[in-house]
Protein backbone atom coordinates (compact mmCIF):
# COMPACT_ATOMS: atom_id res chain seq x y z
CA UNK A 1 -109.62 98.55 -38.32
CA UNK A 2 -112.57 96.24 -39.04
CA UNK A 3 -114.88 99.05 -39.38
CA UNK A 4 -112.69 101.25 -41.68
CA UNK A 5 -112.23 97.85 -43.52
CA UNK A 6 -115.24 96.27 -43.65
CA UNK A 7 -114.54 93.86 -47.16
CA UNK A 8 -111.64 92.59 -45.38
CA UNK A 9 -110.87 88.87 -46.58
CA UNK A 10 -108.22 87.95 -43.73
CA UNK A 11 -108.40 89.41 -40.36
CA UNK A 12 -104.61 88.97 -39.00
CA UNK A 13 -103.46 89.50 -35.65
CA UNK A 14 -100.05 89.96 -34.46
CA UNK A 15 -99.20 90.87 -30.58
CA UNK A 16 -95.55 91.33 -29.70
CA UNK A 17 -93.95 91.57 -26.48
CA UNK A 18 -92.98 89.56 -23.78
CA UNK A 19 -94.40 86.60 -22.73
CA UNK A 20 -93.35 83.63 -20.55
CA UNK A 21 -96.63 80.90 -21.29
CA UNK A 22 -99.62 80.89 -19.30
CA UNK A 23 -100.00 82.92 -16.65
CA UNK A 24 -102.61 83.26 -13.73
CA UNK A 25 -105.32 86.33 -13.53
CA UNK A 26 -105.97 89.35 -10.87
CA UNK A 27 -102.43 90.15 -9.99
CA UNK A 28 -102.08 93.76 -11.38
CA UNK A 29 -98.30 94.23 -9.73
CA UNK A 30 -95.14 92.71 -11.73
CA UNK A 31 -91.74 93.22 -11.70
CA UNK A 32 -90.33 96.04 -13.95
CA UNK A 33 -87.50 94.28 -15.17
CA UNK A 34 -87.34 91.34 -17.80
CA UNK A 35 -84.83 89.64 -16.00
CA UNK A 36 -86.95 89.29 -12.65
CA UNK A 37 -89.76 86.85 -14.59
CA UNK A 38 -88.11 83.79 -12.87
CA UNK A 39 -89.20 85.07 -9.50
CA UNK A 40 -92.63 85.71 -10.54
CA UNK A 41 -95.64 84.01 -12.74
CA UNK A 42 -94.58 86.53 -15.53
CA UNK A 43 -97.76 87.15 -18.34
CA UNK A 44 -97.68 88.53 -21.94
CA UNK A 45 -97.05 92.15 -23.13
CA UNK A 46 -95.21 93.38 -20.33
CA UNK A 47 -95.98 97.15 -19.67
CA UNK A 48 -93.09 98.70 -17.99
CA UNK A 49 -94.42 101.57 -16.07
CA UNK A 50 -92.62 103.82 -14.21
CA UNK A 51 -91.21 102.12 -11.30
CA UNK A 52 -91.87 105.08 -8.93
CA UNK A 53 -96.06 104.07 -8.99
CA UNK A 54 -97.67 101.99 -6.74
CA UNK A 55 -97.91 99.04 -9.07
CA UNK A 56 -94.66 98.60 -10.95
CA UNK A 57 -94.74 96.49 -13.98
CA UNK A 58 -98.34 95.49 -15.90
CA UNK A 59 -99.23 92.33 -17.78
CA UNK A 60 -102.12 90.31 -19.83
CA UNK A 61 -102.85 86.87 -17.62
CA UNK A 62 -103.60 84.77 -20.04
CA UNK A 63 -107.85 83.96 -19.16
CA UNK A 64 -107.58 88.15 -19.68
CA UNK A 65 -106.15 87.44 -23.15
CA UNK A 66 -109.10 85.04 -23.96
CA UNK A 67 -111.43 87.47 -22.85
CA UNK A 68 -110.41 90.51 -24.84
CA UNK A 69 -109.95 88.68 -27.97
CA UNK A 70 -113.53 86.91 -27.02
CA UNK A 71 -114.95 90.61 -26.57
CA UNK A 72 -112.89 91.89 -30.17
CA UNK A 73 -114.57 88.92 -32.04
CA UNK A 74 -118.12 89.16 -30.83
CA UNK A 75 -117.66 92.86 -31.85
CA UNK A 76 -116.80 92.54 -35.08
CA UNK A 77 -119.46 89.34 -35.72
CA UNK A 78 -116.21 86.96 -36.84
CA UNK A 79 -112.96 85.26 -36.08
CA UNK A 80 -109.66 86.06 -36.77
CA UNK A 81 -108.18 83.86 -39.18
CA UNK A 82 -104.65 83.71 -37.78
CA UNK A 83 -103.24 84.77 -34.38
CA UNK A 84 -99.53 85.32 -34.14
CA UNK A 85 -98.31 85.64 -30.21
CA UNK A 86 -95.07 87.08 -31.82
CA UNK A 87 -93.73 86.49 -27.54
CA UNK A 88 -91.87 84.39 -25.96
CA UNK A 89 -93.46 80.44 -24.89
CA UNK A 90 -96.65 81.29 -26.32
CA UNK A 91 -97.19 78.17 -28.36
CA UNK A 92 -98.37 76.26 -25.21
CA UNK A 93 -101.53 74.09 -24.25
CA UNK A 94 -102.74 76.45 -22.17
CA UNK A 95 -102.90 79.78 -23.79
CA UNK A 96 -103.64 77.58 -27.46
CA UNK A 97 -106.80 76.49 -25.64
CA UNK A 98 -108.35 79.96 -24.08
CA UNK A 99 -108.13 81.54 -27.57
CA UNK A 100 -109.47 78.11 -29.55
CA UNK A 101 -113.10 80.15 -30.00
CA UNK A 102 -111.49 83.37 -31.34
CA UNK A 103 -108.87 82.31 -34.31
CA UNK A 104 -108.64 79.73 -36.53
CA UNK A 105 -104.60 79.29 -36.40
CA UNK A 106 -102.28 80.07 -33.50
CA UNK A 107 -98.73 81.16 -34.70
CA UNK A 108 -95.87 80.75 -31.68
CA UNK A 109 -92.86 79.14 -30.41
CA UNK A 110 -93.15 77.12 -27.39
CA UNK A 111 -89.68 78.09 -26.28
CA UNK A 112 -87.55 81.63 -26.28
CA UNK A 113 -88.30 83.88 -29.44
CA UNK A 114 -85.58 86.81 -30.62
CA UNK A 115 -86.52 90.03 -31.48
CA UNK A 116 -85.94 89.50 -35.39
CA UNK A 117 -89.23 91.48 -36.42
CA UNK A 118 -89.23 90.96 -39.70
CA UNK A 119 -92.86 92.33 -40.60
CA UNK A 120 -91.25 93.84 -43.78
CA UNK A 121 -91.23 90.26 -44.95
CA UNK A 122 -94.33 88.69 -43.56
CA UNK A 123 -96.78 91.59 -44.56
CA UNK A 124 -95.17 90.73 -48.49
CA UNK A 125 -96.67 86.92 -47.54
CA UNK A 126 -100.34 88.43 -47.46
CA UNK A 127 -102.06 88.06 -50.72
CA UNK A 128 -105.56 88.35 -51.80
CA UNK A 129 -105.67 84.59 -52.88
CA UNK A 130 -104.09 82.80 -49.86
CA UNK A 131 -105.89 81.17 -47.21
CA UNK A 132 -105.09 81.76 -43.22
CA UNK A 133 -102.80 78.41 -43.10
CA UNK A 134 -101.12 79.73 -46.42
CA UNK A 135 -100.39 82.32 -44.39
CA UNK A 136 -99.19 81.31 -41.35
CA UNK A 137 -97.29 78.83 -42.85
CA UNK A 138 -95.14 81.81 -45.11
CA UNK A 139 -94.75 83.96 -41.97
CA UNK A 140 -93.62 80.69 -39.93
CA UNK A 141 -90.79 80.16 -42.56
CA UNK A 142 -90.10 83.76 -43.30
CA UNK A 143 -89.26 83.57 -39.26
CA UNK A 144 -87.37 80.97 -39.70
CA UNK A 145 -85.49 82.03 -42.52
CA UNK A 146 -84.23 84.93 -40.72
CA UNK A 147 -82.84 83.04 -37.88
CA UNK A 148 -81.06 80.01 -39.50
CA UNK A 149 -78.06 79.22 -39.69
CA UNK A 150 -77.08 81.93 -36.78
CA UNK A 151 -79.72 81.00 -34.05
CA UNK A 152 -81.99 78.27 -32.65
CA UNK A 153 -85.60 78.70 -32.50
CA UNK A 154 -88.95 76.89 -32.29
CA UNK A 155 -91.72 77.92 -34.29
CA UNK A 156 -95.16 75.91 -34.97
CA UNK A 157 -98.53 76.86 -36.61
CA UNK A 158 -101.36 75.43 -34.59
CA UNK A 159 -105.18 74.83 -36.01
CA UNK A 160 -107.12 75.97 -32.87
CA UNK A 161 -110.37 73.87 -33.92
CA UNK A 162 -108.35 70.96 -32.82
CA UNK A 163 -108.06 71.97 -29.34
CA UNK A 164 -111.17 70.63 -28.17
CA UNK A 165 -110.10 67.30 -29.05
CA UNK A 166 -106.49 67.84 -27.83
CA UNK A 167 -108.39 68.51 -23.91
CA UNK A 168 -110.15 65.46 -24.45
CA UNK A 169 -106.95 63.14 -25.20
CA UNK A 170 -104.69 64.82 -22.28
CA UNK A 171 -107.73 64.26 -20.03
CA UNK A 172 -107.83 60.80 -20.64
CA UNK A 173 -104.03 60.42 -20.29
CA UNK A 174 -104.27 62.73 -17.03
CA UNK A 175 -106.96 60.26 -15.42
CA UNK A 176 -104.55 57.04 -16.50
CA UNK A 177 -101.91 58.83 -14.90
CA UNK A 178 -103.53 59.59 -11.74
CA UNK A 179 -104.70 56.07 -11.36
CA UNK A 180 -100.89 54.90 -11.67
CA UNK A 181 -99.17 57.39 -9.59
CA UNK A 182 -99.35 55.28 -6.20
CA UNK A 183 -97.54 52.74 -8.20
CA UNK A 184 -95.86 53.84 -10.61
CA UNK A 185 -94.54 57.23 -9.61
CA UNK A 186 -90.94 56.91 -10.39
CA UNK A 187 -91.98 56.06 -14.22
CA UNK A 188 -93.77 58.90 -14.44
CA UNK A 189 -90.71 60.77 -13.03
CA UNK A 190 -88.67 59.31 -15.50
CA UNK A 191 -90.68 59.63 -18.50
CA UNK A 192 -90.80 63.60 -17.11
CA UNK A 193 -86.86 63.79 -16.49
CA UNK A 194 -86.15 62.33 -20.06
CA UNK A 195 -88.76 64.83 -21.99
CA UNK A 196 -87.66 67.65 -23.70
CA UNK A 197 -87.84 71.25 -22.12
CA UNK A 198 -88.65 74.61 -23.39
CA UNK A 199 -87.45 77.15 -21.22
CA UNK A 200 -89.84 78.45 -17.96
CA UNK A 201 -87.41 80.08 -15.44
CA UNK A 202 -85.20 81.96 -18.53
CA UNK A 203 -81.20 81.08 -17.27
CA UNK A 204 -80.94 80.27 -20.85
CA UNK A 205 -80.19 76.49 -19.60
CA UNK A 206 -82.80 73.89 -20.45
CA UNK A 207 -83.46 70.79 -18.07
CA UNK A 208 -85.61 69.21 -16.10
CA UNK A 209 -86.05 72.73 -13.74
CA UNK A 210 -88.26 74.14 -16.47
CA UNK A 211 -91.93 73.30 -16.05
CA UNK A 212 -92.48 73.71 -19.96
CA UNK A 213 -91.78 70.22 -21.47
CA UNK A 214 -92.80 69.23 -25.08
CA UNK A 215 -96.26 67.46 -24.93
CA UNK A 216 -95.49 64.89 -27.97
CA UNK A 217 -91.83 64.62 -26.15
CA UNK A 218 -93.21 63.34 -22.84
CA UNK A 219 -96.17 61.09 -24.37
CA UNK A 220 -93.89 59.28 -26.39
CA UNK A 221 -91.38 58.96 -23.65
CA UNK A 222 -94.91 57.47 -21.43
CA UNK A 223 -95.55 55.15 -24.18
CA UNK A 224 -91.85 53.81 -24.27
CA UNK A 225 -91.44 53.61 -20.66
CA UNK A 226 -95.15 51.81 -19.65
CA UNK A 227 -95.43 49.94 -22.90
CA UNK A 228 -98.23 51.07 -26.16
CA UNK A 229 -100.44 48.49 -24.95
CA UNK A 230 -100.95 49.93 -21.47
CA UNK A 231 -103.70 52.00 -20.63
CA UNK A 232 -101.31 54.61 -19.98
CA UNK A 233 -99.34 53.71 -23.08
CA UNK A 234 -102.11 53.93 -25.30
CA UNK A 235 -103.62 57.08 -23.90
CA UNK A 236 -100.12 58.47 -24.37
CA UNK A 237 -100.10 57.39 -28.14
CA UNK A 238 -103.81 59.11 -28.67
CA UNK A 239 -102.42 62.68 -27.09
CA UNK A 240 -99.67 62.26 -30.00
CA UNK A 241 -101.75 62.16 -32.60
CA UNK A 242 -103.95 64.70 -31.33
CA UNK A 243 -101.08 67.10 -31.13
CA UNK A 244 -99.49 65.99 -34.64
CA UNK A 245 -103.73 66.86 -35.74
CA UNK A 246 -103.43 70.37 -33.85
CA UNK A 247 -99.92 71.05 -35.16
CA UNK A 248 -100.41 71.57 -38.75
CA UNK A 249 -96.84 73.50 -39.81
CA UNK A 250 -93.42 73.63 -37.44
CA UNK A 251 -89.81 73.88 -37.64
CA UNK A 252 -87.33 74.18 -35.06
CA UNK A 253 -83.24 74.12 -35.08
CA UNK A 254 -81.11 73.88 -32.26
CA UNK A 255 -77.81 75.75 -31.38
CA UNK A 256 -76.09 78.26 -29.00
CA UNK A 257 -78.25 80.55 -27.11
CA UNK A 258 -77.55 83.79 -28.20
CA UNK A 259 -77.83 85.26 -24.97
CA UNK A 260 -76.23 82.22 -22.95
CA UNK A 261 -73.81 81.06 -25.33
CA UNK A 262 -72.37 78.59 -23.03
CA UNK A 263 -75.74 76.33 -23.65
CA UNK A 264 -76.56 74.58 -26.51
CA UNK A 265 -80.36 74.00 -27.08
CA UNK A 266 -81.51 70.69 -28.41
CA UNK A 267 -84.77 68.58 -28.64
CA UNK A 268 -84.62 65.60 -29.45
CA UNK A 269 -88.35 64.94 -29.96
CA UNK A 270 -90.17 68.23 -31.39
CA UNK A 271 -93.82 68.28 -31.40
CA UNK A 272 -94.25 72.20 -31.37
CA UNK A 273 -96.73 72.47 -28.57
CA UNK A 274 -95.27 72.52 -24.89
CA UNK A 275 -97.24 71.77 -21.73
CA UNK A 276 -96.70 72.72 -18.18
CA UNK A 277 -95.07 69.53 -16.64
CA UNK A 278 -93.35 70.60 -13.33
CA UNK A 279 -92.15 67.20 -12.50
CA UNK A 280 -89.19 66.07 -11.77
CA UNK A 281 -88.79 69.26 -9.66
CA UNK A 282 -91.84 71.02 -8.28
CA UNK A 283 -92.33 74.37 -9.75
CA UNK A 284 -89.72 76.74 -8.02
CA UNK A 285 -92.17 79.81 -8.56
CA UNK A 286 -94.79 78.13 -6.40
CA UNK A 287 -96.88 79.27 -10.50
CA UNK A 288 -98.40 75.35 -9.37
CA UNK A 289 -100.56 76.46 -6.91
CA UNK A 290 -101.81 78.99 -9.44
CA UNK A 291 -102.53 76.39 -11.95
CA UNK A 292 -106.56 76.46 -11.44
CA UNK A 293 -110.01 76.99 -13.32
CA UNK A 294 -110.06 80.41 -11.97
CA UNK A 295 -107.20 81.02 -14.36
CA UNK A 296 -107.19 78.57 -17.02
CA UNK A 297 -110.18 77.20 -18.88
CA UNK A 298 -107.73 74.12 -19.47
CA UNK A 299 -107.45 73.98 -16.13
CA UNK A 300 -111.65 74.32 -16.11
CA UNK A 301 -112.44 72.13 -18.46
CA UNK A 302 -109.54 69.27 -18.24
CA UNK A 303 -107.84 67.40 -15.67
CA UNK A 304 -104.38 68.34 -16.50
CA UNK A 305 -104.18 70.65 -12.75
CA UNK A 306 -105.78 67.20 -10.88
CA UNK A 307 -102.75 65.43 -12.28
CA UNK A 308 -100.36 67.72 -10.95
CA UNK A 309 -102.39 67.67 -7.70
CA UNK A 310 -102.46 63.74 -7.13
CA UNK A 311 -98.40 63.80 -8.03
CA UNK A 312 -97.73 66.66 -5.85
CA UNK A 313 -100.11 65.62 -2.72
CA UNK A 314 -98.65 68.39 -0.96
């Protein structure tokens, strides 16, 4: 596309599919259906292949998703300008961070997306005279627009250049952390419990099961809970503003699932970038033990995955 459009002002990028947040590299077999992700570490763009081959059900990890869109931009000799993981879960930590060198905004919802589509409307948002966040931030609303008043949804437009400086703030809040947990663990359990969830396991409930939680949700709940002038407190009050820095454009309303109607999503505390938190409740997929540099350059580069470790000794 590049190459038949070479005087191209904007270079957008929109992948649709499935997705289910970050997910760990080399495992080629999946399941085939949408509703088994809950039983495995899931991906995005699930390819369902016939379920009669050896390998069943394909999907992007997401250090292979950094890696192709590192391998698209060093082609072309620039970055895209805005990213939209049109997927579910996709505005996470994780996944923000391995494409931080390829775009210059993320556009995703940290939670469950519906398949609303509604490209008729966001390709009208692309003009010759609007900038990438300009952009993003008509596509974000046009989303929304189409989904209020009937459903909930969580949307948020991320600046990517910020990520650096978002690993740097949950690393220090990781290492306070870690240096409490002997004492403190059951404040750090409640400050977990209390945060708000995005959905990881998909029964359309949200709760303290689901290893997504909000990262401004649980820092501020850290900063009530040990106090603002505590180390922990205060590196808790630093990852907020870092996020509110990264975050530059969200909206979110809660409401009845429309596929679980008997659950009403809420959060109470929306910072529009979610984190994998599996604490109260140890991840149920065993997707923990997963959590490594091998597959995350979060995990790499931060100290997110030692945190986890040092609460879950085990």
């Amino acid at each position: 596309s590049v190459a038949q459009h070479p005087a191209a002002s904007r270079l957008i990028v929109s992948l649709v599919g499935h997705g289910n947040g970050w997910s760990a590299n080399g495992l080629p077999a999946l399941p085939t259906r949408w509703s088994d992700q809950s039983e495995q570490v899931g991906g995005l763009l699930w390819d369902d292949v016939p379920a009669a081959t050896a390998t069943g059900g394909r999907t992007l990890s997401t250090r292979a998703l950094g890696v192709a869109l590192s391998r698209a931009v060093s082609t072309i000799g620039r970055p895209l300008d805005l990213l939209y993981l049109d997927a579910c879960s996709m505005a996470i930590a994780e996944a923000a961070y391995e494409v931080r060198n390829t775009a210059h905004y993320l556009l995703a919802s940290p939670n469950t997306v519906w398949a609303s589509f509604p490209y008729h409307l966001l390709l009208k948002q692309v003009k010759s005279d609007s900038d990438a966040q300009a952009i993003g931030k008509a596509w974000l609303d046009a989303e929304a627009g189409e989904l209020r008043p009937s459903y909930p949804f969580t949307l948020a437009l991320i600046d990517l250049t910020q990520l650096e400086a978002l690993l740097g703030a949950a690393n220090t809040l990781a290492d306070e952390l870690i240096s409490v947990i002997p004492s403190q663990r059951a404040v750090i359990e409640q400050s977990a419990t209390a945060s708000d969830r995005y959905e990881s396991i998909y029964n359309g409930a949200l709760n303290p099961q689901d290893s997504y939680a909000d990262l401004t949700s649980f820092s501020v709940q850290l900063a009530s809970r040990f106090g603002r002038d505590s180390l922990v407190g205060k590196a808790a009050v630093k990852l907020q503003q870092s996020v509110s820095a990264a975050v530059v454009y969200k909206d979110m309303q809660g409401g009845k699932s429309w596929k679980y109607p008997e659950n009403t999503w809420a959060w109470q505390v929306y910072g529009g970038l979610s984190i994998y938190l599996p604490i109260p409740v140890d991840d149920p997929t065993g997707k923990r033990l997963l959590y490594t540099g091998t597959n995350l350059q979060w995990a790499a580069n931060g100290r997110w995955d030692e945190f986890l470790n040092a609460y879950w000794p085990a």
